[in-house]
Protein backbone atom coordinates (compact mmCIF):
# COMPACT_ATOMS: atom_id res chain seq x y z
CA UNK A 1 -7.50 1.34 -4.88
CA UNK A 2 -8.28 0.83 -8.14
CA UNK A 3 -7.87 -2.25 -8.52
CA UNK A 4 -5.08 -2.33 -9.88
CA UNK A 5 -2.93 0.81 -9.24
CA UNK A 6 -4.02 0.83 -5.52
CA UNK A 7 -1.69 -1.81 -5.35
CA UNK A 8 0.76 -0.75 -7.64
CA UNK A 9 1.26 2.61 -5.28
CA UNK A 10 1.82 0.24 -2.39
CA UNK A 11 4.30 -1.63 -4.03
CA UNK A 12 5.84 1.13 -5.59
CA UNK A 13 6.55 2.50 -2.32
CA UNK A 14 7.70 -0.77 -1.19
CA UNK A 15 10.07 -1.61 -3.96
CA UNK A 16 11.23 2.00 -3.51
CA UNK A 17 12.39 1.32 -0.12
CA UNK A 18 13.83 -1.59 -1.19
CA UNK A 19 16.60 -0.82 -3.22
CA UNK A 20 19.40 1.64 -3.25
CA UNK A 21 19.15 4.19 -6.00
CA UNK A 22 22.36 4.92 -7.55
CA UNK A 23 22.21 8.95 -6.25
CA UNK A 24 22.48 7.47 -2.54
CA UNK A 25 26.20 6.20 -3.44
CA UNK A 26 27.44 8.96 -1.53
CA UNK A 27 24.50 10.20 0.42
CA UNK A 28 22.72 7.46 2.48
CA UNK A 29 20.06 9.34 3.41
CA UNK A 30 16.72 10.75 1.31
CA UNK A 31 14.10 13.17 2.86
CA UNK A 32 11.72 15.43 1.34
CA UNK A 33 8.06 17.17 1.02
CA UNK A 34 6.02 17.44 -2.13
CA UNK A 35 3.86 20.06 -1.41
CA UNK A 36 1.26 20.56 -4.78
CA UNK A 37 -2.00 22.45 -6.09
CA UNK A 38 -4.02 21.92 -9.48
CA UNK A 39 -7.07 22.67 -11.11
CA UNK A 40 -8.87 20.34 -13.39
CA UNK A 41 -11.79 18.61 -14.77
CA UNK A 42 -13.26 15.50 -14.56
CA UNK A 43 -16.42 14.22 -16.37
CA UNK A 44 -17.31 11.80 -13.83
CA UNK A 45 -15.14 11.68 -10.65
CA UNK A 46 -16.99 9.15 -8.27
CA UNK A 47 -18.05 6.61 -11.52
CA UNK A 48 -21.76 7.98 -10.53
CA UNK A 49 -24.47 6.45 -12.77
CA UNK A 50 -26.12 9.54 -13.78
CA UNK A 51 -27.17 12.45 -16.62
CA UNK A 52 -24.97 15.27 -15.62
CA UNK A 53 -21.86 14.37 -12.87
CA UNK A 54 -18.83 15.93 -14.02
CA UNK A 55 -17.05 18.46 -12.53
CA UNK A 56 -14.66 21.14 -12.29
CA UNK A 57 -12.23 20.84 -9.10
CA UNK A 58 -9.39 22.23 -7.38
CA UNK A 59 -6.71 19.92 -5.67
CA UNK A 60 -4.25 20.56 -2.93
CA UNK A 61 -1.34 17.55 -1.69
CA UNK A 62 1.49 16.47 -0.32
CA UNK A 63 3.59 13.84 -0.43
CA UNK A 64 6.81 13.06 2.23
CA UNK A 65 9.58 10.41 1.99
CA UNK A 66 12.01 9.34 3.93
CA UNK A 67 14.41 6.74 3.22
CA UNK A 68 17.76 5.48 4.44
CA UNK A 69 20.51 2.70 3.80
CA UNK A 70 23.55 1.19 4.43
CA UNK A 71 25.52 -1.47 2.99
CA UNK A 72 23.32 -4.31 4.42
CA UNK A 73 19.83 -2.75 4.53
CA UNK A 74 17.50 -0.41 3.21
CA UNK A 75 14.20 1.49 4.59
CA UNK A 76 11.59 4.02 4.13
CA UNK A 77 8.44 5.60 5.35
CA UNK A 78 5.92 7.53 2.27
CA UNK A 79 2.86 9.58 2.92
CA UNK A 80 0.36 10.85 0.46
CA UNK A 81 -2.83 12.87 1.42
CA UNK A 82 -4.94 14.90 -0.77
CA UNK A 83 -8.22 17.08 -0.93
CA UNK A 84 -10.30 17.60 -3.71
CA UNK A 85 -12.77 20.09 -3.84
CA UNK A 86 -15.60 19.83 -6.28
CA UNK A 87 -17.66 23.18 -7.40
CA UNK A 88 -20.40 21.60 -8.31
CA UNK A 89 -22.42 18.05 -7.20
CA UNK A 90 -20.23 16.54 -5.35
CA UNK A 91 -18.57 17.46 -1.56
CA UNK A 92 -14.51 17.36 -0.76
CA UNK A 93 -13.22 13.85 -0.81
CA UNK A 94 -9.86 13.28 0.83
CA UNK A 95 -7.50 9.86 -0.27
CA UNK A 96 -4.44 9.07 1.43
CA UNK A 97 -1.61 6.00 0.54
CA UNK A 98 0.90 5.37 3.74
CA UNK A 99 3.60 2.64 4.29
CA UNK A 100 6.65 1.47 5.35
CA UNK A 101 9.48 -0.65 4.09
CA UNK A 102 12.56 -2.21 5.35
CA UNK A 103 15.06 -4.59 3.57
CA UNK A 104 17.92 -6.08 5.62
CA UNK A 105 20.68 -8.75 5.04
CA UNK A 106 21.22 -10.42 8.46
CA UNK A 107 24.47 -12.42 7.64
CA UNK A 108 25.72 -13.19 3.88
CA UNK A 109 22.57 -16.10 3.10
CA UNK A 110 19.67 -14.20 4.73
CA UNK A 111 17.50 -11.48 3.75
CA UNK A 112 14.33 -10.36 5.47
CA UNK A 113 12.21 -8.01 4.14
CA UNK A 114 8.80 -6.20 5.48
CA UNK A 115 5.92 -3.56 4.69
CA UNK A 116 3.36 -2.19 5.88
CA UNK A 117 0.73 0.16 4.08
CA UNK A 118 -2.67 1.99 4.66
CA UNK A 119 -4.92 3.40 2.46
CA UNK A 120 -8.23 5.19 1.78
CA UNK A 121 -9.83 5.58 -1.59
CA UNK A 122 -12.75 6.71 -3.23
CA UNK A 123 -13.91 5.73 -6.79
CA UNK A 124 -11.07 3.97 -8.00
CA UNK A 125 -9.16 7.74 -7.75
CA UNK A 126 -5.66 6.59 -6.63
CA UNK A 127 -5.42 5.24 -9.75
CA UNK A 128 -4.47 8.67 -11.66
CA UNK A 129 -2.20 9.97 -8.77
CA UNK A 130 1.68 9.69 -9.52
CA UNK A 131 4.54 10.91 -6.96
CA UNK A 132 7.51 10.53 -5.12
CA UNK A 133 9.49 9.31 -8.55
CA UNK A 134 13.38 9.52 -8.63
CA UNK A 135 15.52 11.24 -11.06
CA UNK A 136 17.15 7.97 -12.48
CA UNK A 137 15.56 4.70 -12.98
CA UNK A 138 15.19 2.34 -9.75
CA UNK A 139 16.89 -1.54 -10.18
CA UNK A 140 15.23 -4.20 -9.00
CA UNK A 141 16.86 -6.32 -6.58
CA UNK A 142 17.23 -9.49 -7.47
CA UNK A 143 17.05 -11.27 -3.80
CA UNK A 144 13.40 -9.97 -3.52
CA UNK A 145 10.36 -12.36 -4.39
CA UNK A 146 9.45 -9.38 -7.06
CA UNK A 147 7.34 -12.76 -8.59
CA UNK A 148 4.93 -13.17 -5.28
CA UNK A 149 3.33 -10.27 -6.04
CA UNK A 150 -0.26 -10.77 -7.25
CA UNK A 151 -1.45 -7.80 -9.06
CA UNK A 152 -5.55 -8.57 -8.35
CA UNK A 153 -8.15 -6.70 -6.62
CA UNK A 154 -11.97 -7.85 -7.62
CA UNK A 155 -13.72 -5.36 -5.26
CA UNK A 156 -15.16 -3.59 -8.21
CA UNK A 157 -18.72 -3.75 -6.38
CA UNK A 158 -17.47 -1.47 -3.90
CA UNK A 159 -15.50 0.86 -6.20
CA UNK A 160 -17.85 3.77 -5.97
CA UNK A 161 -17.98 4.11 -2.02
CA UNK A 162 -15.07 5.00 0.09
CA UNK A 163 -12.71 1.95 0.62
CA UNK A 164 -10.19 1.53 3.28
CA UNK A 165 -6.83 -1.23 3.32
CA UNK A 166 -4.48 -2.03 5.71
CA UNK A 167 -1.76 -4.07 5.03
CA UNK A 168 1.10 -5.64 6.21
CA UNK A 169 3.92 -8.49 4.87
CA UNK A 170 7.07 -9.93 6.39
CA UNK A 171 9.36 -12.43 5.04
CA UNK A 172 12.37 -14.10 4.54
CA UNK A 173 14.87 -14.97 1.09
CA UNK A 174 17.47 -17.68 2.17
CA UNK A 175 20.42 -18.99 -0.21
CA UNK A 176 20.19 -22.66 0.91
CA UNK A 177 24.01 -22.95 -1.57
CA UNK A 178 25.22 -20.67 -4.61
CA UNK A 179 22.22 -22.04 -6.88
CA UNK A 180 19.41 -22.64 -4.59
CA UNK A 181 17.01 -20.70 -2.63
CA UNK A 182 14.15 -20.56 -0.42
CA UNK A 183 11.61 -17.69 -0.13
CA UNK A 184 9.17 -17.49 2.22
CA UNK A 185 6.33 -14.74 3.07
CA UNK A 186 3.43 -13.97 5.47
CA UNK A 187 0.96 -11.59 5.30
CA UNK A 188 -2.38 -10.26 6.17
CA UNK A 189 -5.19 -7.36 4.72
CA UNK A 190 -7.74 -5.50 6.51
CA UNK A 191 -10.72 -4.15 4.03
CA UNK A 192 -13.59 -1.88 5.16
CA UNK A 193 -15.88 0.02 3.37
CA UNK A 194 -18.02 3.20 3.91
CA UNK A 195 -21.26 1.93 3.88
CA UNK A 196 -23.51 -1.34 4.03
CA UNK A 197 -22.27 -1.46 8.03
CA UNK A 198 -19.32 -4.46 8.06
CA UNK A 199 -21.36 -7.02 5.49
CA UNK A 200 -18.50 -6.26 2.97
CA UNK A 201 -15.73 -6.11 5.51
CA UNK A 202 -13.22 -8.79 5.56
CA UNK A 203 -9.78 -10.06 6.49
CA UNK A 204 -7.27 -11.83 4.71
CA UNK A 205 -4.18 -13.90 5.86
CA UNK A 206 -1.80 -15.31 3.21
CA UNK A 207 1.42 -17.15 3.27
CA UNK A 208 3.41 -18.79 0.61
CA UNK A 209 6.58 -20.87 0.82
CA UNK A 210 9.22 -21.25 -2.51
CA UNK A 211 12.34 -22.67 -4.01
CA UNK A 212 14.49 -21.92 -6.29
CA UNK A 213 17.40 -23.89 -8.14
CA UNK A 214 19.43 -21.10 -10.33
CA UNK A 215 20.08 -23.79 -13.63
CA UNK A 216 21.95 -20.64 -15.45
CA UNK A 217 23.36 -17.40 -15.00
CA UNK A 218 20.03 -15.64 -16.48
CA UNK A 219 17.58 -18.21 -15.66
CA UNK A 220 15.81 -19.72 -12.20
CA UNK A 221 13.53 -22.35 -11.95
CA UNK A 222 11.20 -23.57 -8.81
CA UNK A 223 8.18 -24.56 -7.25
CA UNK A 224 6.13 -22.80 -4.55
CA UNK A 225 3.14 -23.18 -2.91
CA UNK A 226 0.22 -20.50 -1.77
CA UNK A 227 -2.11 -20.43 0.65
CA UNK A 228 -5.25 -17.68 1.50
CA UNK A 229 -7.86 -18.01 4.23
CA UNK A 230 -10.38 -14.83 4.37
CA UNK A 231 -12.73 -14.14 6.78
CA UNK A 232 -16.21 -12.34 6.65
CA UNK A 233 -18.43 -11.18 9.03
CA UNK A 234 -21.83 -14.02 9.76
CA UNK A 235 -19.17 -17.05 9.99
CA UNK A 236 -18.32 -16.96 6.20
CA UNK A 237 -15.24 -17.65 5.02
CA UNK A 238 -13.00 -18.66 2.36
CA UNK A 239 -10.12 -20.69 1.76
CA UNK A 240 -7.60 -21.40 -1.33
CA UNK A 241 -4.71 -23.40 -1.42
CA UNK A 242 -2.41 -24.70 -4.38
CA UNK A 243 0.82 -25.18 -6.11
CA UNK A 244 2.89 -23.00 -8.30
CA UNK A 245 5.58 -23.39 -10.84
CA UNK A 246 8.35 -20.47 -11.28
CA UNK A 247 10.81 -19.61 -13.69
CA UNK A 248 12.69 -16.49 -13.25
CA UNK A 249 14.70 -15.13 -16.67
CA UNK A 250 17.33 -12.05 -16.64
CA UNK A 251 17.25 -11.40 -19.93
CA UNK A 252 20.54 -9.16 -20.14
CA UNK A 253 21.11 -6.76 -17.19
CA UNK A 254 18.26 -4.83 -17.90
CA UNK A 255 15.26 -7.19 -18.75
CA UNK A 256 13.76 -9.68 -16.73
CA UNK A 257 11.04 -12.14 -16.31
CA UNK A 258 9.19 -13.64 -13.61
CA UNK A 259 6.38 -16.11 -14.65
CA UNK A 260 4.05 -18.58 -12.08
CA UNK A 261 1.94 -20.98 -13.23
CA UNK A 262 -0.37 -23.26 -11.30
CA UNK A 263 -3.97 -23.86 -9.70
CA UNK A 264 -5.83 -23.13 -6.09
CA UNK A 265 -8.57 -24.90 -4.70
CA UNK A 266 -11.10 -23.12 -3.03
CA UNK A 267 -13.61 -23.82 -0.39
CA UNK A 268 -16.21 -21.82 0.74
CA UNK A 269 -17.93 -21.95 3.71
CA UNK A 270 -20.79 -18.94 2.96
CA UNK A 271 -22.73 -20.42 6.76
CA UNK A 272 -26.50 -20.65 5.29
CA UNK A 273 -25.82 -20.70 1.95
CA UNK A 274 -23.41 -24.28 3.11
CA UNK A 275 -20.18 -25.44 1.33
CA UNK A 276 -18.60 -25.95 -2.09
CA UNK A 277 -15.76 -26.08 -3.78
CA UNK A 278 -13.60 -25.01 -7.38
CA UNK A 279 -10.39 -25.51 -8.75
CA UNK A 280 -8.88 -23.06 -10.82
CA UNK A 281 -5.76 -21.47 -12.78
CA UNK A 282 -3.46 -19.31 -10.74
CA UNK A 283 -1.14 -17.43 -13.48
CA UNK A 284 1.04 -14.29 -11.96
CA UNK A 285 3.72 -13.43 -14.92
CA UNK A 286 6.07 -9.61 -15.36
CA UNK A 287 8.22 -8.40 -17.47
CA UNK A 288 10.66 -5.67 -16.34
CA UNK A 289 13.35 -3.10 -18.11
CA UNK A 290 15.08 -0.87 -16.30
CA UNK A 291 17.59 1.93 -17.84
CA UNK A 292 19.48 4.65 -16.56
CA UNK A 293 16.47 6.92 -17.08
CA UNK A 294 13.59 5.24 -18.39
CA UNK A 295 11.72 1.80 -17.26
CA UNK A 296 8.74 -0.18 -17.91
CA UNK A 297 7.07 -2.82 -16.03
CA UNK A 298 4.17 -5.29 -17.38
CA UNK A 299 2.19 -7.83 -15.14
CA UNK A 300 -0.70 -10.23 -15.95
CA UNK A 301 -2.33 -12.06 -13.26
CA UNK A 302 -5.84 -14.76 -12.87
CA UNK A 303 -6.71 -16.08 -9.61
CA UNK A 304 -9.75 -17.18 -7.95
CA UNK A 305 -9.80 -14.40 -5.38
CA UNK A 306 -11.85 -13.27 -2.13
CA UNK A 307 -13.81 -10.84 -3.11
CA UNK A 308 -16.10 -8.08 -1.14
CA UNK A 309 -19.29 -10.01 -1.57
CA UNK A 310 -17.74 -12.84 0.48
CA UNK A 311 -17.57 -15.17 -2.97
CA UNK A 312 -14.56 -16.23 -5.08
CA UNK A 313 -15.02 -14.89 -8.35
CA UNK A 314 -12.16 -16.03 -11.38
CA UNK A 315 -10.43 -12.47 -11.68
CA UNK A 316 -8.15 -11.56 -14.42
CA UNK A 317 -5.47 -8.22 -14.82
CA UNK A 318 -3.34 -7.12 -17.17
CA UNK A 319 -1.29 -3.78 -16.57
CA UNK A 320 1.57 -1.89 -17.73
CA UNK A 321 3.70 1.35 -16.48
CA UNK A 322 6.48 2.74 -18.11
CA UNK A 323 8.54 6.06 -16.88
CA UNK A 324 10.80 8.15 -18.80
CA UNK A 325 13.39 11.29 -17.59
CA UNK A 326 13.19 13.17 -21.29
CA UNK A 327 16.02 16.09 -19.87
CA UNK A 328 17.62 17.09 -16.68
CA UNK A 329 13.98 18.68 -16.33
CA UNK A 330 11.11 16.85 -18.17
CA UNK A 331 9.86 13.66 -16.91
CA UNK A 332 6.65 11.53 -18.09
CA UNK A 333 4.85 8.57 -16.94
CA UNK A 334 1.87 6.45 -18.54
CA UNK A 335 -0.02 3.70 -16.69
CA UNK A 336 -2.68 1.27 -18.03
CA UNK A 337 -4.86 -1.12 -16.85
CA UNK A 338 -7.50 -3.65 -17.17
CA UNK A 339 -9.05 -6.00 -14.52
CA UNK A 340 -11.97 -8.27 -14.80
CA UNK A 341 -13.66 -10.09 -12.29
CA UNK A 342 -15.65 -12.93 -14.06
CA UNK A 343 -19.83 -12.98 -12.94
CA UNK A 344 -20.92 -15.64 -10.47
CA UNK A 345 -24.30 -16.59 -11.88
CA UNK A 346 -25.77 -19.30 -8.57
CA UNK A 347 -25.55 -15.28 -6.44
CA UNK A 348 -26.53 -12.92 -9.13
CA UNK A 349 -23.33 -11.08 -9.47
CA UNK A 350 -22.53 -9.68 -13.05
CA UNK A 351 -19.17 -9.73 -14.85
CA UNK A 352 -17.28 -6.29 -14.29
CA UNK A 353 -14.18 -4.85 -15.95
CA UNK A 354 -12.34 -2.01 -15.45
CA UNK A 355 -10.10 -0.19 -17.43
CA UNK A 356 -7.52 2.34 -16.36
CA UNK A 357 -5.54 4.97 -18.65
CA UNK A 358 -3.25 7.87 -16.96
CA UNK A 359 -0.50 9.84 -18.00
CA UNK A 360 1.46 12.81 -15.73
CA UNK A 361 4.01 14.80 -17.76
CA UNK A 362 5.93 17.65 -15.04
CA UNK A 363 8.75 20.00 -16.05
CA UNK A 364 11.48 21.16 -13.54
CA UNK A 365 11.14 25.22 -13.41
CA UNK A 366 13.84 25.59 -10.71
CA UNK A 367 15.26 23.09 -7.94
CA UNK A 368 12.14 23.47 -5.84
CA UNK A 369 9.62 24.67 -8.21
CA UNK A 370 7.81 22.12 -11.30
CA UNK A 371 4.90 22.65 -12.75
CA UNK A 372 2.92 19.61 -15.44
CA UNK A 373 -0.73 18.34 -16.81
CA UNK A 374 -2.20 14.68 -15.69
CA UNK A 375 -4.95 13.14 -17.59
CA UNK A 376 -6.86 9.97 -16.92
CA UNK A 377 -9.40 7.69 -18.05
CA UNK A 378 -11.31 5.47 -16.20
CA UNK A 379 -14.48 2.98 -17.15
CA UNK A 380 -16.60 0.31 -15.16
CA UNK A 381 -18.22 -2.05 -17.41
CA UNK A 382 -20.94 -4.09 -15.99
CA UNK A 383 -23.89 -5.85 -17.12
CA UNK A 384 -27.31 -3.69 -17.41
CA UNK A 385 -26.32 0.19 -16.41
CA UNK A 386 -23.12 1.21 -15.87
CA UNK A 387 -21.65 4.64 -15.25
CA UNK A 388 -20.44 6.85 -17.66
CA UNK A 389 -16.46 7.03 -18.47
CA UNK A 390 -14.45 9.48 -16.32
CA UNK A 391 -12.08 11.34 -18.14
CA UNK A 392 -10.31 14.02 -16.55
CA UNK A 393 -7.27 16.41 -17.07
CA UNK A 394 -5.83 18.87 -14.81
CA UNK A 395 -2.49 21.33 -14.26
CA UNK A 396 -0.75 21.33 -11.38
CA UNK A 397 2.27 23.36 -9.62
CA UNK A 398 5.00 21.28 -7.24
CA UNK A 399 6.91 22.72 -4.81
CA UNK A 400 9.56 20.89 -2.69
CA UNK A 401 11.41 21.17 0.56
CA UNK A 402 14.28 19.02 1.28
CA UNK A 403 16.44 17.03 -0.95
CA UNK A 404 16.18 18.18 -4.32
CA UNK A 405 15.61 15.83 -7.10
């Protein structure tokens, strides 16, 4: 999953499923099948280190959604899959993003909300892929914790094997009186890689508890407190703990701001290596605007994080996306990325960044039929050698069954 549009695709999906798009005022229900081919380029598709690993390649996908509502709740089900085949170097690789969603308002104070997701990946691909988006922009809703979302990922040593997630969240949003309210979430991951056996398998459990005091009309302001324990195979395992403060800012009806500032403590427990201990910043900040047909969404994020190598390296992101409907039949997006996970010198890990660049442009040819171009850029920095930049581009024809867009 790249690090971090893997998550952004589960999320997407999630926040999809969690709001009511204006073209379901009448129709409730949403069901369809992106069925698509392409042919394409790409200069270095697994982030090989090597003299000569591009590519040319064809693709073949699909994507299917279905989603429902009513007046008190909300829900969906996504499935991507896709096969690339390489003509030269490499064999097919297959990636594949599912999950589930459901929002529900139990009595007039309570909201609970849950997801599920699994994923597989290979060399940060996921990254590039863009689907399922709807013909008008999506609002956020406003009772969801859009501010607990941590947009990290430091498994950059295992981004060129195949990785694996599974994922799952629950939780509850409860107006405690007409300016206060209490979030609360639980959750767990499941990563697993391809190869090395289970040394860089692990497990993560995370739970957070909030509240909010609304001072304004436009602006929140609260306190909330995370918690992560991750477990690795050989009895290691890590731990991190700490407050939060929140402020939450609609700026107008179509801007907003969520910003969370704090520090975790962690404690390790690597078994032979023994025990120790750090305390560090814990920043998770957006900013959100969302028109009739266009929107934009910025996040910046540091945490010390689990990471695959069973240590806790500082890891810092900054991303952006932005999405605009051009005509009744031209649509763009353009997604960027950087994450850095800082080097741990005592274990002989190097500093990493990656950067992420993509951009899909498609063109409605009839109500089934589109055809568009995606191009992407992707780069591992490390220290010593690191693989050459992929930069790919490829065309593509859509065809869909079900509810038109």
């Amino acid at each position: 999953m790249t690090p971090i549009r893997s998550l952004k695709y589960l999320v997407g999906a999630t926040t999809l499923a969690m709001v009511a798009p204006a073209s379901w005022s009448q129709d409730r229900t949403q069901t369809y099948l992106d069925l698509q081919a392409g042919l394409g380029y790409s200069s270095n598709p697994l982030l090989v280190v090597g003299s000569s690993p591009g590519s040319t390649f064809g693709r073949i996908s699909a994507y299917g959604y279905h989603g429902w509502s009513s007046e008190r709740s909300s829900s969906s089900v996504s499935a991507y899959v896709e096969n690339d085949i390489y003509f030269r170097r490499f064999s097919d690789k297959q990636l594949f993003n599912l999950s589930g969603a459901t929002a529900r308002s139990v009595s007039e104070n309570v909201r609970l909300f849950a997801n599920v997701g699994f994923s597989g990946d290979f060399g940060g691909q996921l990254s590039s892929r863009f689907y399922g988006v709807p013909a008008g922009a999506v609002a956020v809703d406003p009772t969801l914790p859009t501010n607990f979302v941590t947009v990290l990922d430091p498994d950059l040593y295992a981004l060129n094997q195949r990785t694996y997630r599974l994922s799952g969240q629950l939780g509850a949003n409860v107006k405690l009186s007409p300016r206060d309210t209490l979030t609360a979430t639980a959750g767990g991951q499941r990563a697993f890689f391809s190869r090395n056996g289970s040394d860089l398998n692990y497990t993560t459990y995370d739970g957070s508890i909030g509240y909010q005091r609304q001072v304004s009309e436009y602006i929140g302001v609260g306190v909330r407190a995370i918690a992560t324990r991750t477990d690795y195979s050989g009895g290691r395992a890590l731990t991190s703990f700490g407050p939060q403060a929140t402020l939450s800012a609609r700026i107008g009806p179509n801007l907003s701001a969520d910003v969370a500032l704090g520090f975790v403590r962690t404690e390790r427990d690597l078994a032979i290596g023994g025990k120790s201990s750090t305390t560090d910043l814990a920043v998770d900040a957006s900013l959100c605007r969302s028109l009739e047909y266009s929107r934009f969404c910025g996040r910046i994020a540091r945490r010390t994080q689990s990471s695959v190598l069973g240590a806790s390296p500082t890891t810092s992101s900054i991303g952006a996306d932005y999405y605009q409907k051009l005509s009744a039949k031209d649509q763009f997006q353009v997604s960027a990325a950087v994450v850095q996970t800082a080097g741990l010198r005592e274990i002989g890990l190097p500093k990493q960044t990656f950067y992420t660049l993509s951009g899909n442009y498609d063109r409605q040819i009839s109500d089934r039929f589109s055809a568009g171009v995606n191009l992407a850029a992707r780069k591992l920095a490390i220290t010593g050698d690191d693989p050459k930049a992929d930069l790919s581009a490829s065309a593509f024809v859509r065809y869909r069954l079900g509810n038109v867009r």
